[in-house]
Every structure is written in C-alpha cells, then in structure tokens.
C-alpha atoms as a PDB file:
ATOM      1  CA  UNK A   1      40.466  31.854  -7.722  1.00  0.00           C
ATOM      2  CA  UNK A   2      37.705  32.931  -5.472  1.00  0.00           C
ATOM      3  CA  UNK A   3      34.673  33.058  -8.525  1.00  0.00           C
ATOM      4  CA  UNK A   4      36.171  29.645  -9.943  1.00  0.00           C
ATOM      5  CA  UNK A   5      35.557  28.253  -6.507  1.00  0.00           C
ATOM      6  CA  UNK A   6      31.912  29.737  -6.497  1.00  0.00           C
ATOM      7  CA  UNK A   7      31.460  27.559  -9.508  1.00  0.00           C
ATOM      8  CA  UNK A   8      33.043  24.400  -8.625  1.00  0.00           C
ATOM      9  CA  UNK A   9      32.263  24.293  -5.032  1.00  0.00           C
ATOM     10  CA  UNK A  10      29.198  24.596  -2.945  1.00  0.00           C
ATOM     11  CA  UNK A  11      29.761  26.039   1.061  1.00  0.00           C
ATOM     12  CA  UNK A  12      27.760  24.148   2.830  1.00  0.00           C
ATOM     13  CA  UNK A  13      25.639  26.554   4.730  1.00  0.00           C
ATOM     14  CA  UNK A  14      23.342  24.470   7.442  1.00  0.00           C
ATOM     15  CA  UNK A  15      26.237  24.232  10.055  1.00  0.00           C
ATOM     16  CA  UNK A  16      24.959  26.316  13.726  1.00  0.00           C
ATOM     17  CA  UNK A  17      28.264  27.734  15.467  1.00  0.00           C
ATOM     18  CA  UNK A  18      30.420  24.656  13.898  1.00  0.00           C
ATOM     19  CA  UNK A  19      33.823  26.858  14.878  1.00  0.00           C
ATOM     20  CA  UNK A  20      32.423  26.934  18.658  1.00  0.00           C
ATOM     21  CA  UNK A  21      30.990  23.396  19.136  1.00  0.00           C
ATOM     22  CA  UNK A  22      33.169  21.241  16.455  1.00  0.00           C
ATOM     23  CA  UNK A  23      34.280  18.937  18.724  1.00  0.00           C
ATOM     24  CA  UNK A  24      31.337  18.496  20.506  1.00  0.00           C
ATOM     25  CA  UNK A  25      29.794  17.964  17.481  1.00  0.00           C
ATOM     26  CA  UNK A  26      32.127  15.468  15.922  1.00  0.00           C
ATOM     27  CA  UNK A  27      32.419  13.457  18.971  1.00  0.00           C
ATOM     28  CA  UNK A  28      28.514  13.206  19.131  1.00  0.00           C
ATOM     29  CA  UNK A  29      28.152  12.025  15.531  1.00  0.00           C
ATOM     30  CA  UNK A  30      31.222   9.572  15.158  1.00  0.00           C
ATOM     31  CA  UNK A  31      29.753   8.331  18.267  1.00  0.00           C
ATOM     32  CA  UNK A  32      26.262   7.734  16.571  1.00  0.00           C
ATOM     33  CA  UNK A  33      27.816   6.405  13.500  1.00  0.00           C
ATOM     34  CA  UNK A  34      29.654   3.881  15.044  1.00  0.00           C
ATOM     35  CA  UNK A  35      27.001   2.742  16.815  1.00  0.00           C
ATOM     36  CA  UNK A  36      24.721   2.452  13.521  1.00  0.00           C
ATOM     37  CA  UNK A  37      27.784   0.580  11.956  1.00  0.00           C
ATOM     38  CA  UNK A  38      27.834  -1.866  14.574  1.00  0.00           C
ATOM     39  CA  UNK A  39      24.027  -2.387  15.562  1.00  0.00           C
ATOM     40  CA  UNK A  40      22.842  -3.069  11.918  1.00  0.00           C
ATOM     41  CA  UNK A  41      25.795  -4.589  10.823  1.00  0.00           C
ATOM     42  CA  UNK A  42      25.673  -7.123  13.449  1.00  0.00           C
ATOM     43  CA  UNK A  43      21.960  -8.168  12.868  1.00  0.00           C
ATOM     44  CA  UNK A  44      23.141  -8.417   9.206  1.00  0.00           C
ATOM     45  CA  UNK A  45      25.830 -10.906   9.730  1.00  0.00           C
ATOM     46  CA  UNK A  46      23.563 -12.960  12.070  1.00  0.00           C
ATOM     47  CA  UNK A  47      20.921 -13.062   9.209  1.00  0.00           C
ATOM     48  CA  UNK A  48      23.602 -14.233   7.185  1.00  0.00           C
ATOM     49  CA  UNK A  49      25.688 -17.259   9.412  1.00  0.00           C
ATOM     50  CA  UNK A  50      22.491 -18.325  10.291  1.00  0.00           C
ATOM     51  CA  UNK A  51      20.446 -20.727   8.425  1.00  0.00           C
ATOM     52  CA  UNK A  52      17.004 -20.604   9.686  1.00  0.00           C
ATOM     53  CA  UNK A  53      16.977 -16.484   9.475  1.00  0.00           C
ATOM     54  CA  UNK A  54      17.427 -17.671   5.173  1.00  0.00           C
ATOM     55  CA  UNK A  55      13.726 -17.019   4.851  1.00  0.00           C
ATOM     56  CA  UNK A  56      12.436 -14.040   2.755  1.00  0.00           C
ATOM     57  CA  UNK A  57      11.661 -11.818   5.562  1.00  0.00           C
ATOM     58  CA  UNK A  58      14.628 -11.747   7.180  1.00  0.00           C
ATOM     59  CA  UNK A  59      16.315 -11.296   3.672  1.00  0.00           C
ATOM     60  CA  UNK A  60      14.369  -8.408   3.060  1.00  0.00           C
ATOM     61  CA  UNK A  61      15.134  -6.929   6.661  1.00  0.00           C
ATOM     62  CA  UNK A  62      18.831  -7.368   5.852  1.00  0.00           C
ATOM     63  CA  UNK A  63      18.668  -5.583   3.140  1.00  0.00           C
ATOM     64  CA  UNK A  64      17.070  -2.447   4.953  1.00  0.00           C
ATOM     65  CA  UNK A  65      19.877  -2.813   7.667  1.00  0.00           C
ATOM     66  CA  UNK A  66      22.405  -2.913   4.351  1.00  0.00           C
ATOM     67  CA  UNK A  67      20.250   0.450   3.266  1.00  0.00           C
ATOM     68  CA  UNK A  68      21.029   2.075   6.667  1.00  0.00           C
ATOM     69  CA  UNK A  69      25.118   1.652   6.716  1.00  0.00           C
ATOM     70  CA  UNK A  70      25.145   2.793   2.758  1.00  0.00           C
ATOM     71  CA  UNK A  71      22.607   5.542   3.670  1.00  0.00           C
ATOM     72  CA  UNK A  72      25.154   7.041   6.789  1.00  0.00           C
ATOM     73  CA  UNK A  73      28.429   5.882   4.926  1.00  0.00           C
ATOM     74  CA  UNK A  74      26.823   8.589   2.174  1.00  0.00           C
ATOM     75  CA  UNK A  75      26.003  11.255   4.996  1.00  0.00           C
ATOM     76  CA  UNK A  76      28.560  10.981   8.223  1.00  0.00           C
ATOM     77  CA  UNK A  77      32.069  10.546   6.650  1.00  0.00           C
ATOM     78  CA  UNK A  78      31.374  14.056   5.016  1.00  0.00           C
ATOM     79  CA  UNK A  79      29.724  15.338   7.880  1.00  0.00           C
ATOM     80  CA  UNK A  80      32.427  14.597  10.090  1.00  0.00           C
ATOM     81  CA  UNK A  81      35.068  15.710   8.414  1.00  0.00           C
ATOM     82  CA  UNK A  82      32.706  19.002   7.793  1.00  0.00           C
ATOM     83  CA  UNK A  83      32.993  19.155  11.642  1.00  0.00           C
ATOM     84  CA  UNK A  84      36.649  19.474  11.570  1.00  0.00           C
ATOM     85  CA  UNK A  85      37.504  21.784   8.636  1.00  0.00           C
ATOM     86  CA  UNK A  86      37.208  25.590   8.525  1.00  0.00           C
ATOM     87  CA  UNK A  87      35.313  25.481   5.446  1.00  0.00           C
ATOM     88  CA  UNK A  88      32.984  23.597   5.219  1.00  0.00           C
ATOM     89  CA  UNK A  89      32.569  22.905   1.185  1.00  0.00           C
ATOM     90  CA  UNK A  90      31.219  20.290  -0.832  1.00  0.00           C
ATOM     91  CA  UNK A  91      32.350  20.379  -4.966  1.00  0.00           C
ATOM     92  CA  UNK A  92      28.510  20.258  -7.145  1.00  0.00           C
ATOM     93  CA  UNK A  93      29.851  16.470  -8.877  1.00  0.00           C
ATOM     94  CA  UNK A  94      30.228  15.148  -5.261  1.00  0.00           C
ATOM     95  CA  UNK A  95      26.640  17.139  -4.383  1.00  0.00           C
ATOM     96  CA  UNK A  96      25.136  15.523  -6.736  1.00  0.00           C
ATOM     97  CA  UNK A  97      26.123  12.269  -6.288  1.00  0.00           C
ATOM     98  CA  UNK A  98      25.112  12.406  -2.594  1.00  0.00           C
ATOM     99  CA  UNK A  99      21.679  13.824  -3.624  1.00  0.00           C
ATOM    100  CA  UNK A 100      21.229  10.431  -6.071  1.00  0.00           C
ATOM    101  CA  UNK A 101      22.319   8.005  -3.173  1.00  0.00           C
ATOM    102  CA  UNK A 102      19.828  10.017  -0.841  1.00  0.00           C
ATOM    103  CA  UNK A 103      17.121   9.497  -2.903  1.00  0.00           C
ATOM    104  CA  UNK A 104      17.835   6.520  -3.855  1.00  0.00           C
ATOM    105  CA  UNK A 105      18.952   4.572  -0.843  1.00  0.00           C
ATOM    106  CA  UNK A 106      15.007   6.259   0.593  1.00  0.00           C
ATOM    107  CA  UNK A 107      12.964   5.814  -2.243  1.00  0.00           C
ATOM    108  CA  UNK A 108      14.560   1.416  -1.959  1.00  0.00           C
ATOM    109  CA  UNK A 109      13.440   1.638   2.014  1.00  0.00           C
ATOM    110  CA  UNK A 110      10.116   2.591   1.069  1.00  0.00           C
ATOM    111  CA  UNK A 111       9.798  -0.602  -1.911  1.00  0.00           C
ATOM    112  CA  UNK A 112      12.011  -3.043   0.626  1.00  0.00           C
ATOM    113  CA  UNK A 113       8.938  -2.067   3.446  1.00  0.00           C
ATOM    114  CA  UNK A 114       6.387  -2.927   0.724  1.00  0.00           C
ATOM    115  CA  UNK A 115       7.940  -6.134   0.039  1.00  0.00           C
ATOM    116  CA  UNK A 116       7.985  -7.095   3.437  1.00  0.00           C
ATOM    117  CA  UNK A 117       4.031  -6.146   3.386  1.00  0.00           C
ATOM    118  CA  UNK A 118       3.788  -8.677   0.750  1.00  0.00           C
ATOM    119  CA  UNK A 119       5.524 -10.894   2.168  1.00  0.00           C
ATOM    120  CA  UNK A 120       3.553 -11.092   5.856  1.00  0.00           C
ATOM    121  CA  UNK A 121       0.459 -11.309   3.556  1.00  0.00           C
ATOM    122  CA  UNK A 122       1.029 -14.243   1.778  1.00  0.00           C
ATOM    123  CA  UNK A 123       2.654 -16.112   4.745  1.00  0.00           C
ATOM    124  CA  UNK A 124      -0.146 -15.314   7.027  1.00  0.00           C
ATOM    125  CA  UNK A 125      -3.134 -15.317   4.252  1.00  0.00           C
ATOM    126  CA  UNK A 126      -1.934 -17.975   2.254  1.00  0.00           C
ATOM    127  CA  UNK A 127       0.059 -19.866   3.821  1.00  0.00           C
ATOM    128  CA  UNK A 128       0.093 -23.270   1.892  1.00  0.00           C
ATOM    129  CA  UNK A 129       0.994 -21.272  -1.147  1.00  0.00           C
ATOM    130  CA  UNK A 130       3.755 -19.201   0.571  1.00  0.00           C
ATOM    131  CA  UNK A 131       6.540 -21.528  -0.798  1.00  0.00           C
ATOM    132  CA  UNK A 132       5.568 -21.380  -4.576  1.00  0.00           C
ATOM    133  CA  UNK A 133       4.334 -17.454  -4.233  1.00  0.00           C
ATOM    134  CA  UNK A 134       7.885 -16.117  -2.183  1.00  0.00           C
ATOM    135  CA  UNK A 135      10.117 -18.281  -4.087  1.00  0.00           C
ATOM    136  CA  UNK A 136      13.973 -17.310  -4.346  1.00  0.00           C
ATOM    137  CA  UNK A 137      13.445 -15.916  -7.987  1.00  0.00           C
ATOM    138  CA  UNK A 138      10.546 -13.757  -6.486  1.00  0.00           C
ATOM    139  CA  UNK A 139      12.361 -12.760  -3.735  1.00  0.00           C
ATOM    140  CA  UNK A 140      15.392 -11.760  -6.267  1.00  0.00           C
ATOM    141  CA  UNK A 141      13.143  -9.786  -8.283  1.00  0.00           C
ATOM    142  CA  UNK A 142      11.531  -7.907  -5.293  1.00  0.00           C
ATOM    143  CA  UNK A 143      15.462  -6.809  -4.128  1.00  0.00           C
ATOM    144  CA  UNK A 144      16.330  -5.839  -7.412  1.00  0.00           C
ATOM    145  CA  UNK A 145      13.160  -4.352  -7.812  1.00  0.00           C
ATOM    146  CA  UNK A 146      13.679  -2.130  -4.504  1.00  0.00           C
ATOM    147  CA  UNK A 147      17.038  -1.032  -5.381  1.00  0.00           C
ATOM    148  CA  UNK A 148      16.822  -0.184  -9.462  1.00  0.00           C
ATOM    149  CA  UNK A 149      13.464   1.383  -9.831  1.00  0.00           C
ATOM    150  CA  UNK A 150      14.819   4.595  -7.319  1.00  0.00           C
ATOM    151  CA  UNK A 151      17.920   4.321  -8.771  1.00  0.00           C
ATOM    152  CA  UNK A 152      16.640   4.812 -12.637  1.00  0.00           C
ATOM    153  CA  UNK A 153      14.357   7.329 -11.427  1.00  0.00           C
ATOM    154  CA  UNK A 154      16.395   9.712  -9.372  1.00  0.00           C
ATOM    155  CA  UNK A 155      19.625   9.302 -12.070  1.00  0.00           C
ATOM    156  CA  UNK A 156      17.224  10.920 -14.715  1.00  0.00           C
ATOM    157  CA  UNK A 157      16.856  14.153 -12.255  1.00  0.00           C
ATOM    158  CA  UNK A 158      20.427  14.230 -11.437  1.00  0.00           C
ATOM    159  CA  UNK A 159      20.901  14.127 -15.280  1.00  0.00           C
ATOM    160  CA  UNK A 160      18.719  17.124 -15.566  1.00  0.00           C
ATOM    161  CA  UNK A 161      19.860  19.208 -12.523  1.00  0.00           C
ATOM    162  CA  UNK A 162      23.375  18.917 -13.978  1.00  0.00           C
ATOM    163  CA  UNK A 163      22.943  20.750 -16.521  1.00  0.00           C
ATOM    164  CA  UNK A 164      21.174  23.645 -14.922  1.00  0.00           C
ATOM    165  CA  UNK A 165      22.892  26.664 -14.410  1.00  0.00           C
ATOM    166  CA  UNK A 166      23.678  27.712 -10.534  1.00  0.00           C
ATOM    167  CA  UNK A 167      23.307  31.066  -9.883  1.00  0.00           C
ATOM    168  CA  UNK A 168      24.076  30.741  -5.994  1.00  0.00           C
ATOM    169  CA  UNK A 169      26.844  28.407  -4.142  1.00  0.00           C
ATOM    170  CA  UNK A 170      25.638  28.766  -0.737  1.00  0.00           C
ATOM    171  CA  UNK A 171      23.505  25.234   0.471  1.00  0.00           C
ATOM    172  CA  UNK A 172      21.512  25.732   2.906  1.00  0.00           C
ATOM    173  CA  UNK A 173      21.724  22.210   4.448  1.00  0.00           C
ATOM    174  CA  UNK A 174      24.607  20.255   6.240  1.00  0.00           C
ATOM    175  CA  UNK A 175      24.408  17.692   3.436  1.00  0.00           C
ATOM    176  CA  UNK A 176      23.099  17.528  -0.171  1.00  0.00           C
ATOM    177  CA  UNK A 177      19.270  17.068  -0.798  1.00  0.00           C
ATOM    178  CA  UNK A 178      15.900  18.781  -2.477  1.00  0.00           C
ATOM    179  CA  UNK A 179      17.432  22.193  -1.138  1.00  0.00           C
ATOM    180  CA  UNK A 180      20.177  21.605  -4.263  1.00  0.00           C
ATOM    181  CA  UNK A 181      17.227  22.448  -6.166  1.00  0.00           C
ATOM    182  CA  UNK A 182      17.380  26.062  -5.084  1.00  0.00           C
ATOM    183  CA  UNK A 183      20.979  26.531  -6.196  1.00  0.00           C
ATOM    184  CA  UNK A 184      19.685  27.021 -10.113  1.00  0.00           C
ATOM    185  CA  UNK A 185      18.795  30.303 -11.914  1.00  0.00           C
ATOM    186  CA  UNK A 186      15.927  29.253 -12.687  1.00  0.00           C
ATOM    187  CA  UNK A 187      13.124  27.032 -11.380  1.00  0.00           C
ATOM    188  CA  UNK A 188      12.203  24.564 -14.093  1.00  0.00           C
ATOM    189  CA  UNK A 189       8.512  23.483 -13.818  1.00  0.00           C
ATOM    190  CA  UNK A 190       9.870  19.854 -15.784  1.00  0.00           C
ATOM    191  CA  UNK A 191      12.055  18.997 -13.287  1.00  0.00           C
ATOM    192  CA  UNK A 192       9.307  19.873 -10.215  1.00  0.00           C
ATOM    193  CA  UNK A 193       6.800  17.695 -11.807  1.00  0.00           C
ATOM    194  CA  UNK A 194       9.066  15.110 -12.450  1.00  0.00           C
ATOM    195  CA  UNK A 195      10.145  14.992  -8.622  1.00  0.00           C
ATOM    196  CA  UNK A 196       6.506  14.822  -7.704  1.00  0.00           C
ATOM    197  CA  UNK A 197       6.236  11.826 -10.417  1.00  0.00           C
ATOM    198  CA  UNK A 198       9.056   9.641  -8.571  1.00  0.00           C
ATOM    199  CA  UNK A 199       8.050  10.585  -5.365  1.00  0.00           C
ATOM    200  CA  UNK A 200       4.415   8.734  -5.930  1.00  0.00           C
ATOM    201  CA  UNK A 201       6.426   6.359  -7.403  1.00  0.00           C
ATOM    202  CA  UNK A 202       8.917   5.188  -4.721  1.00  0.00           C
ATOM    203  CA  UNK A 203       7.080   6.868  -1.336  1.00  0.00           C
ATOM    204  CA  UNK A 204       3.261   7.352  -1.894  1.00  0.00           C
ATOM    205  CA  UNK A 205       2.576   4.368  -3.812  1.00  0.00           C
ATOM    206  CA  UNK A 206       4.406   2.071  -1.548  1.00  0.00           C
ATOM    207  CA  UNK A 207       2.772   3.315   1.325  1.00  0.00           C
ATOM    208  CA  UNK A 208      -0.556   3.070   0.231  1.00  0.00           C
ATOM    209  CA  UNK A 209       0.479  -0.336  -0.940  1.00  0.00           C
ATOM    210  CA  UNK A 210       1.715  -0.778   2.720  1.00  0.00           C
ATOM    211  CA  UNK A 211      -1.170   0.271   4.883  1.00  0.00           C
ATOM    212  CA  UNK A 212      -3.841  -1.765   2.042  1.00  0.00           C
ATOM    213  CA  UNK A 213      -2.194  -4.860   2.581  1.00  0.00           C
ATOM    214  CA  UNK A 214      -1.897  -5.017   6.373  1.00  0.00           C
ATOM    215  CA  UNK A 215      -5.479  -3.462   6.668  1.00  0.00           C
ATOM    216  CA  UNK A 216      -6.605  -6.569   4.362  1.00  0.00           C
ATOM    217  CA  UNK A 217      -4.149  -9.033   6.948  1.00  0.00           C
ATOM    218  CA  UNK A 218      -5.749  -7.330  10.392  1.00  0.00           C
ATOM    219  CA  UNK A 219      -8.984  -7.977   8.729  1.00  0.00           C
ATOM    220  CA  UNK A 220      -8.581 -11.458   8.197  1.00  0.00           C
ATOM    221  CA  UNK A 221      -6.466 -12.199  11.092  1.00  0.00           C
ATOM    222  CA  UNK A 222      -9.078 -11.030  12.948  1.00  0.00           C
ATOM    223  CA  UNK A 223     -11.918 -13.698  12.626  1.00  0.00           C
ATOM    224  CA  UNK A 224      -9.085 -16.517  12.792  1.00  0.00           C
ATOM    225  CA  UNK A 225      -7.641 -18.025  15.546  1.00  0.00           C
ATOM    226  CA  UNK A 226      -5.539 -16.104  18.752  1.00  0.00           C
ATOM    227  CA  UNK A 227      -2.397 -18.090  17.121  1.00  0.00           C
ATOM    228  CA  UNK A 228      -2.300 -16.403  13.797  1.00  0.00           C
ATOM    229  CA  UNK A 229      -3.357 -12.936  15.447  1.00  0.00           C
ATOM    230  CA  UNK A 230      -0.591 -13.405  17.681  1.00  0.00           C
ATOM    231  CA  UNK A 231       1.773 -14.654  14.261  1.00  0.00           C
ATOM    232  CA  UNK A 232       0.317 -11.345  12.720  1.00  0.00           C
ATOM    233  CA  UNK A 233       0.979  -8.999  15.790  1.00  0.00           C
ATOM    234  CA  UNK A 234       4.405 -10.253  16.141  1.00  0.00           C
ATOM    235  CA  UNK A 235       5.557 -10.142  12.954  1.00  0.00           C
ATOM    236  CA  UNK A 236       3.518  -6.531  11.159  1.00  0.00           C
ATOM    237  CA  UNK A 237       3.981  -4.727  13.946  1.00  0.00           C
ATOM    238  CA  UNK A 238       7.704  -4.187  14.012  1.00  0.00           C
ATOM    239  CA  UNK A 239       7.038  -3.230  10.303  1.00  0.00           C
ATOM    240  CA  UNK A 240       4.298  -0.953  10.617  1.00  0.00           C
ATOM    241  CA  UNK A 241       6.941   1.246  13.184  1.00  0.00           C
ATOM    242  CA  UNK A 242       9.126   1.169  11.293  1.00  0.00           C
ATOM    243  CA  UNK A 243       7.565   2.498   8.163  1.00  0.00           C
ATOM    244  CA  UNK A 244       5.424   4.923  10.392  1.00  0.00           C
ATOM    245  CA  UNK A 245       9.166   6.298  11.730  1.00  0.00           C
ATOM    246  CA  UNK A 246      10.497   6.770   8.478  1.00  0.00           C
ATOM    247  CA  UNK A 247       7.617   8.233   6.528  1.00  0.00           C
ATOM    248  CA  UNK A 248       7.386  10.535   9.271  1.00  0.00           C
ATOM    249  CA  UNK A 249      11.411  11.762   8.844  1.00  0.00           C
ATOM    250  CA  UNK A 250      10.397  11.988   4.930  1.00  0.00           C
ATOM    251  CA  UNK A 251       7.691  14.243   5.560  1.00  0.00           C
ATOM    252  CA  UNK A 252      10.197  16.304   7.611  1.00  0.00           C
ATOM    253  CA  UNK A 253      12.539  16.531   4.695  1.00  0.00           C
ATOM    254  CA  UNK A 254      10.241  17.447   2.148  1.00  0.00           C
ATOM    255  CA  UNK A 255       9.087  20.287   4.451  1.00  0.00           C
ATOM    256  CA  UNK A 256      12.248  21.166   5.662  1.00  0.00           C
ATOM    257  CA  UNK A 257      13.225  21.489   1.650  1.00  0.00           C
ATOM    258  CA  UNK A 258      10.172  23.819   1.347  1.00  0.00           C
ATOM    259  CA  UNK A 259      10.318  26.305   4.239  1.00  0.00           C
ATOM    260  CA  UNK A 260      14.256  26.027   4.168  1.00  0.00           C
ATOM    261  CA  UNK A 261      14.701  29.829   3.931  1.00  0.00           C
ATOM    262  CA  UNK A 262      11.946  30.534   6.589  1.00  0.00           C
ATOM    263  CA  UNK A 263      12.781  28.237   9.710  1.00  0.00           C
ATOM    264  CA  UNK A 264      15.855  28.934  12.036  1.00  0.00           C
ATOM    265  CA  UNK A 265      19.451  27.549  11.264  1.00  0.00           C
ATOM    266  CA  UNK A 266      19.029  25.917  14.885  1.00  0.00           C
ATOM    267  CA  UNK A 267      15.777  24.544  13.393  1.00  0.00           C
ATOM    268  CA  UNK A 268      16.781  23.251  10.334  1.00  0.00           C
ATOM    269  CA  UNK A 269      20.242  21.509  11.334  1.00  0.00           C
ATOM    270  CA  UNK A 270      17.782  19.339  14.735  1.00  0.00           C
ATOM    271  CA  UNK A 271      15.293  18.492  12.118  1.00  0.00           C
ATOM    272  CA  UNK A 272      18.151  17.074   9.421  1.00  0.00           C
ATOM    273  CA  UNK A 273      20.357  15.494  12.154  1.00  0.00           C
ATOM    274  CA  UNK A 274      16.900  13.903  13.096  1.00  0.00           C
ATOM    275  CA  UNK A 275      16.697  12.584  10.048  1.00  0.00           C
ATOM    276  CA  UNK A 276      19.773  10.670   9.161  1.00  0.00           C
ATOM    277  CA  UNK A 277      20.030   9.568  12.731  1.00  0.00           C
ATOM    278  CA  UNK A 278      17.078   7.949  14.217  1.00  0.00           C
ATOM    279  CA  UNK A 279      15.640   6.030  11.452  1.00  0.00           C
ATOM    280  CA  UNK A 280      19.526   3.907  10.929  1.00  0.00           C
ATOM    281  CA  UNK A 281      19.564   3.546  14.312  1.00  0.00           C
ATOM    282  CA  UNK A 282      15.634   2.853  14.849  1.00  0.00           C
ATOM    283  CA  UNK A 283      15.810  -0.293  12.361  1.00  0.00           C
ATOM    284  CA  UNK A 284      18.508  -2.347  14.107  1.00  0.00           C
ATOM    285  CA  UNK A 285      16.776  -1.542  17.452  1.00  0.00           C
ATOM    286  CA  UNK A 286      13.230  -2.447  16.502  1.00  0.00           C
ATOM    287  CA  UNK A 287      13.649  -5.734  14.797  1.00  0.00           C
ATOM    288  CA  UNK A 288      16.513  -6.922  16.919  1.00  0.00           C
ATOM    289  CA  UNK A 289      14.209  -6.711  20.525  1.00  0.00           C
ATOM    290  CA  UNK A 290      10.664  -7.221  18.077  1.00  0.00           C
ATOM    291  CA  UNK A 291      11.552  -9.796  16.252  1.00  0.00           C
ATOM    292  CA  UNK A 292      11.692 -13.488  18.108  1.00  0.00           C
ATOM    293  CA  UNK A 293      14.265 -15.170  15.621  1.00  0.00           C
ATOM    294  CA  UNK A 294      16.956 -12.381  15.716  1.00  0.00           C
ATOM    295  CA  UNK A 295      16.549 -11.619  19.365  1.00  0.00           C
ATOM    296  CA  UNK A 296      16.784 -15.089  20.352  1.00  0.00           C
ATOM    297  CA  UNK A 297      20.446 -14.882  18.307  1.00  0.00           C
ATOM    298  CA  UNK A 298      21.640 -11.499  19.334  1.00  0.00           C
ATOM    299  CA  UNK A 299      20.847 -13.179  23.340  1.00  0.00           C
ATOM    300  CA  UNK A 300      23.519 -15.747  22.576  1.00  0.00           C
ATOM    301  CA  UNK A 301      25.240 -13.896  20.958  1.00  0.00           C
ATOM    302  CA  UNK A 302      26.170 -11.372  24.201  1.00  0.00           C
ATOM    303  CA  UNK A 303      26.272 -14.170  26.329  1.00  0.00           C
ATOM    304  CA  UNK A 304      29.294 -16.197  24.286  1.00  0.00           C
ATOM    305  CA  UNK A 305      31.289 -12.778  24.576  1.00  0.00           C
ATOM    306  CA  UNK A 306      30.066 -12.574  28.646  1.00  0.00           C
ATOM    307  CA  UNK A 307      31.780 -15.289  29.207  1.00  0.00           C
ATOM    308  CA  UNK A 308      34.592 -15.195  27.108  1.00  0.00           C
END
C-alpha cells in the first residue's frame, strides 16, 4: 500500500512545523483569501454594472482581477485544507494540473499587462485613431490572445512531464510548480529548453514589450502638454507597479525553483506564501485607490452600505 502511494501521491514537503502552527496558519490564509475574493471580485462586478468602466482598459484590468481569484482558487483551497490534514499529499494528476493553471494563469498576467501597454499607447499617442485601432474585435483577440497562447504552451510541457518517470515523491514546495521538475529520474535537456522557450514567450517578451512602449509614451508625453502628462501619469503608472510587483514575485519563483534544495524550509515557505499572496491582493488595491474611474465607484459604493 505504502510503495503504491509513493507512486500515485506526492507529500508535499514545503510545510515549516504545520502540526504546531496549523491553526494559526489556516486562520491567516483563509483570512487572506477571503479578502482577495472579495477585493478583486468587487472591482470586477463594478467594471461590469457599470457602463462607462466598458472601455478596453478597464476590460483588460478585469480580466487580471478574474486572473487573481482563478490563480488563489488553484492555490488556497488546497493549501488550506493542507493546513488541516496530517498528511499533507497531493496525487501527481492533480500536481500537474495545478502546475498548468500556475503557469498559465502567470504567463496570461504577463500578455493581459502588455495589452494594457498597448492600449495606454494608442489612447494617449493616437488618440483620434483609438476607436478604429482598440475596437471590440481587437480587444477580443488581445483576451483570447492572453489566455490561449500560455495555455497551449504550458499544456505541451505538462504533456511531456507526464510521461517522465518519478524517481522521488517528496515536493519540496507547499504547492505544485518548476520544483515538480525535480521529481523525475532523469533531467531531460528537451524539456529545460523548452521551459526557457515559453518563458521568453509569455514573461520576457512581454516585458520588454512593456517597458518599450511606455518608454516610447513618457517620451512623447513629455514635450506635450501638462494635461496629457498628467492623462499618462495617471493612467501607466498604476500599470508599471503592478507589472514591476509581479515580475519581481516571478523572479522569486524561478530562483526559489533553482536553489530549492539549498535555502531554509523557513526560507522557502515566506518566499512562496509571498508569492501567491501579495500580487492577488496588490492588483485590487492598486487600481481601485490609482485609478480615478473605479475609485470614484468603490467611494459610493461604501457610502450606500454606510448608510444603509
């Protein structure tokens, strides 16, 4: 019973003194995830009543907020219930399907950022063409753009790693991600440079995408008028932290994935729960106070329930 379990299950290896501090621990998180349920979910349904928030930006910033719940609803449900359990086991078909909607789910933040670059360009640098350019087939094409090109990519390597053989069915991570990749018998170089490939792809490309394009509106913002640098502050800005944020908790979790077996458990489980916390709870935060529109809705919004 005890070697089919090796093969069918993974233990789950990241926890720090889970037996001593579960509660703690689970009262912490479910805390957190409520609070990322609420704050982007709100911000999403006032996107959505309201009419005037039914321009392209705001779509695309709904559809990051819609990234964040799916992203947590993949990691805290398990987490939690982790928390709670004696063993804290994960079975490899389940692994690997949280690995694809990790990667995924990050790879479409990182595209739905560089649509929103494009975006901010053409409204601010050409503006009288902004209604032809960011049309509602464009803007169609950029979503489904942002969600299938990760999606395609990352399936083919969880293809590939499931048929790998696992020697070992200890994880050393709370959750499933690049440390899977240490799991197998055998490293295979394919599969490495194939990560590396999607990773331009659906990170570095974007990026430099990213920082080109607001470089190029900063440039010309800059011999025009104090009204469109103040349009262009107001509206890249909120962007710009957010992407800095997020790149920055990426970086983290490729390192993490490479130094796993040389850093600390204590270490490695405050980077991770750095990770799948602030950036879901960083998005709703940022463009609710930074951006005019939605704060001006979230204010009435607290003061109909103040006075009900």
């Amino acid at each position: 019973m005890e070697a089919e379990l090796n093969v069918t299950y993974l233990t789950l290896g990241g926890h720090v003194e889970v037996v001593k501090y579960r509660y703690l621990y689970f009262v912490i998180m479910f805390a957190v995830y409520l609070l990322i349920l609420c704050s982007n979910s709100t911000i999403i349904c006032l996107i959505w009543i309201h009419r005037n928030l039914h321009e392209p930006m705001y779509i695309f910033i709904a559809a990051l907020l819609l990234n964040s719940v799916l992203f947590s609803t993949t990691i805290y449900p398990k987490l939690l219930m982790d928390f709670l359990s004696e063993r804290q086991i994960i079975s490899y078909s389940a692994c690997l399907v949280q690995y694809f909607l990790y990667y995924s789910l990050g790879g479409s933040d990182f595209l739905l950022l560089a649509a929103m670059a494009y975006d901010r360009y053409v409204s601010i640098c050409r503006p009288l063409q902004y209604p032809t350019i960011m049309s509602r087939t464009t803007v169609s094409a950029l979503l489904a753009l942002a969600w299938l090109l990760p999606a395609c990519q990352v399936s083919a390597a969880v293809v590939v790693i499931s048929k790998l053989e696992i020697c070992s069915s200890t994880l050393g991570s709370v959750f499933c991600r690049n440390s899977v990749h240490r799991l197998h018998c055998v490293s295979f170089r394919v599969l490495s440079v194939y990560s590396l490939v999607v990773l331009v792809n659906v990170a570095l490309l974007p990026v430099c995408f990213i920082l080109f394009t607001y470089t190029k509106i900063f440039i010309i913002t800059y011999h025009s008028c104090g009204a469109v640098r103040k349009k262009a502050a107001e509206t890249c800005l909120p962007h710009l932290l957010v992407l800095l944020s997020f790149s920055s908790l990426c970086a983290f979790d490729v390192i993490i994935g490479q130094l796993e077996s040389d850093l600390p458990d204590f270490v490695k489980l405050t980077v991770t729960l750095q990770i799948i916390v602030y950036h879901p709870l960083l998005n709703p935060i940022v463009y609710g106070l930074k951006m005019k529109d939605i704060s001006k809705h979230l204010k009435s919004l607290f003061c109909h329930f103040s006075e009900v």
